[in-house]
C-alpha atoms as a PDB file:
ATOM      1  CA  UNK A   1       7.523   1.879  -6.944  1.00  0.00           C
ATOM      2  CA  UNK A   2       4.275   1.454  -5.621  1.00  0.00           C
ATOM      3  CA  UNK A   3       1.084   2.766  -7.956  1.00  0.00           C
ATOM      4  CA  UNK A   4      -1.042   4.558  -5.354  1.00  0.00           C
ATOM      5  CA  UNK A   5      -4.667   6.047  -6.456  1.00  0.00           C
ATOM      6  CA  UNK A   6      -3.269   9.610  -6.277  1.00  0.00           C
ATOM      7  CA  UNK A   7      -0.712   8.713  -8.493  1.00  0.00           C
ATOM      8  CA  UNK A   8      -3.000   7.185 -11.297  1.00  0.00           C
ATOM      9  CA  UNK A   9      -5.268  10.116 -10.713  1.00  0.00           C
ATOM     10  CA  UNK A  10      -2.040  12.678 -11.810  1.00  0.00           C
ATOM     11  CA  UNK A  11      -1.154  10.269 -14.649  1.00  0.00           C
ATOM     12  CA  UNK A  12      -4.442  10.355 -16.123  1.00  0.00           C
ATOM     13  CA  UNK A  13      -4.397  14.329 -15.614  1.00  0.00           C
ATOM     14  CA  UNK A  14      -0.706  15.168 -16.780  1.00  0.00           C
ATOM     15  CA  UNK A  15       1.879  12.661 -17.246  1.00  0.00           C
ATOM     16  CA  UNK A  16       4.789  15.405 -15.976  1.00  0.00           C
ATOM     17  CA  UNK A  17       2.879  15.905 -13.299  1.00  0.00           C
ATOM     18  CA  UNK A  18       2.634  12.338 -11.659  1.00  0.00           C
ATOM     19  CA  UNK A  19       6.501  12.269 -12.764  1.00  0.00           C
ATOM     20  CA  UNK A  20       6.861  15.357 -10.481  1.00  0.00           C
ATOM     21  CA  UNK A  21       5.236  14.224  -7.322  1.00  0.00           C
ATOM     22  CA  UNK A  22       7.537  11.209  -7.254  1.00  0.00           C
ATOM     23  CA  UNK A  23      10.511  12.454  -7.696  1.00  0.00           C
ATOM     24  CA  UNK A  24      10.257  16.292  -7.627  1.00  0.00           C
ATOM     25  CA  UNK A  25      11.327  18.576  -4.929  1.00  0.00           C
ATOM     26  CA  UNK A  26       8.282  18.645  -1.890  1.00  0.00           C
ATOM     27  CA  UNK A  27       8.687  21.808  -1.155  1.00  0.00           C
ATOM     28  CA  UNK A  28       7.782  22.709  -4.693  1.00  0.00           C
ATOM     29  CA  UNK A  29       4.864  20.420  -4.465  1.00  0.00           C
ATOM     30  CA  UNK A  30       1.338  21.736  -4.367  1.00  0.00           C
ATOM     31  CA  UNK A  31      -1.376  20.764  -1.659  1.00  0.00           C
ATOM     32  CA  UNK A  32      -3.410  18.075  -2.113  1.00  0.00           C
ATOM     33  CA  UNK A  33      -6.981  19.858  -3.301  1.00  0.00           C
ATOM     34  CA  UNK A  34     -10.298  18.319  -1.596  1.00  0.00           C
ATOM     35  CA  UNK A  35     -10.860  15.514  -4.100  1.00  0.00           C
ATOM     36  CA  UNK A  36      -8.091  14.003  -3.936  1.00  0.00           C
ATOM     37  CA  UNK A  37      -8.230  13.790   0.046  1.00  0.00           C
ATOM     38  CA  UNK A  38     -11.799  12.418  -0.297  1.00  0.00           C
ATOM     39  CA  UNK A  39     -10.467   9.605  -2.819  1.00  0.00           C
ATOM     40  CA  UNK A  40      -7.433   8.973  -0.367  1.00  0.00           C
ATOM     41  CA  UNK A  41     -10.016   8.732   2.372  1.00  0.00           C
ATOM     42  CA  UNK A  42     -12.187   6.540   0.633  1.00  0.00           C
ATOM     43  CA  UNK A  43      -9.437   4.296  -0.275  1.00  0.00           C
ATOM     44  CA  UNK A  44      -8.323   3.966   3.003  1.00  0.00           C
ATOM     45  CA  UNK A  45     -11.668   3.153   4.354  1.00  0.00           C
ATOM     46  CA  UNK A  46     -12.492   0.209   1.650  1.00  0.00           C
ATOM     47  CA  UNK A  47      -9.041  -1.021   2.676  1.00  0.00           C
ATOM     48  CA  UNK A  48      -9.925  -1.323   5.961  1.00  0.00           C
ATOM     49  CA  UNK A  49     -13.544  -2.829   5.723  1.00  0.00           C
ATOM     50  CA  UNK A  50     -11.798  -5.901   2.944  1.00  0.00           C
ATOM     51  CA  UNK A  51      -9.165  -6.413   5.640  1.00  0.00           C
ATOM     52  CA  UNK A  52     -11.511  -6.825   8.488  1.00  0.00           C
ATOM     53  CA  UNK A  53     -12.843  -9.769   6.831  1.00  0.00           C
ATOM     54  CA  UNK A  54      -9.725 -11.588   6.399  1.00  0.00           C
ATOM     55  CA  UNK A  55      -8.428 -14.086   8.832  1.00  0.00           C
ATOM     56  CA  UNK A  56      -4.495 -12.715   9.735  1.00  0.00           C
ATOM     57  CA  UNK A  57      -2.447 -15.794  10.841  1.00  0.00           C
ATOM     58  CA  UNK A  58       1.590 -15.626  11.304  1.00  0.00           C
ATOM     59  CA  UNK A  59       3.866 -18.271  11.746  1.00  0.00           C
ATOM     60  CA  UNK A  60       5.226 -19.470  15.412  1.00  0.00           C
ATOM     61  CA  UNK A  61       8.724 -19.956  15.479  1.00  0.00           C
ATOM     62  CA  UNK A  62      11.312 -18.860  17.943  1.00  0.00           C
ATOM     63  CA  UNK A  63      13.187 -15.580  16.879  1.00  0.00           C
ATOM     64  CA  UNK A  64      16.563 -16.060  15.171  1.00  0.00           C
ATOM     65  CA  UNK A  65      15.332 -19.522  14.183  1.00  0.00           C
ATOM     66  CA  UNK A  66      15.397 -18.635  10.611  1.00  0.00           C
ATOM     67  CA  UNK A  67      14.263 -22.176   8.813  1.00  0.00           C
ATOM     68  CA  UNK A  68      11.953 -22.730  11.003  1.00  0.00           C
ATOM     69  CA  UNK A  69      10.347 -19.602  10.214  1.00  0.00           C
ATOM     70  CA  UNK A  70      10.597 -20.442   6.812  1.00  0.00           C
ATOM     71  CA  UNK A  71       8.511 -23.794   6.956  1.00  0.00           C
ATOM     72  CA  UNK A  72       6.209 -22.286   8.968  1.00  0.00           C
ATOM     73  CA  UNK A  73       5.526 -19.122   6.126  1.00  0.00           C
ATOM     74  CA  UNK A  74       5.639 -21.593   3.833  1.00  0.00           C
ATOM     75  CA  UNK A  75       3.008 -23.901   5.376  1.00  0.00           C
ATOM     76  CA  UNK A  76       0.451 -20.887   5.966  1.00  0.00           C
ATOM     77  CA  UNK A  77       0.798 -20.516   2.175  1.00  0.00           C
ATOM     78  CA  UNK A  78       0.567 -23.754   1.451  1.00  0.00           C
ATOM     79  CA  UNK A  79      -2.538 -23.836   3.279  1.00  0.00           C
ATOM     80  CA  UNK A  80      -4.088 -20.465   1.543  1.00  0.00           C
END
């Protein structure tokens, strides 16, 4: 399960409630209210300003050519 802000927001509010919008019904669920889309929004826009700053490399391998996809993942984390 992945911990999402939303999530932590509804756990700190109600502890059924956060249980609820995991695994309750949706159509029982209620919008999300104005804050939370702002905090959503705001998360989404810090995540994209850290990950412009980050050099994406991925490994060159042939597809199907399994192991050598695997040395070259494991040499990109080798090398940080």
């Amino acid at each position: 399960m992945i911990i999402t802000a939303d999530l932590l927001l509804n756990y700190q509010r109600c502890h059924r409630r956060a249980f609820l919008d995991r695994y309750g019904d949706d159509q029982h669920r209620d919008p999300p209210n104005d804050y939370l889309l702002k905090l959503i929004q705001d998360s989404a826009e810090n995540r994209r300003q850290i990950l412009a700053d980050q050099d994406h490399r991925q490994p060159s391998y042939r597809s199907g050519d399994w192991q050598k996809g695997a040395e070259e993942t494991l040499n990109l984390m080798r090398s940080g």
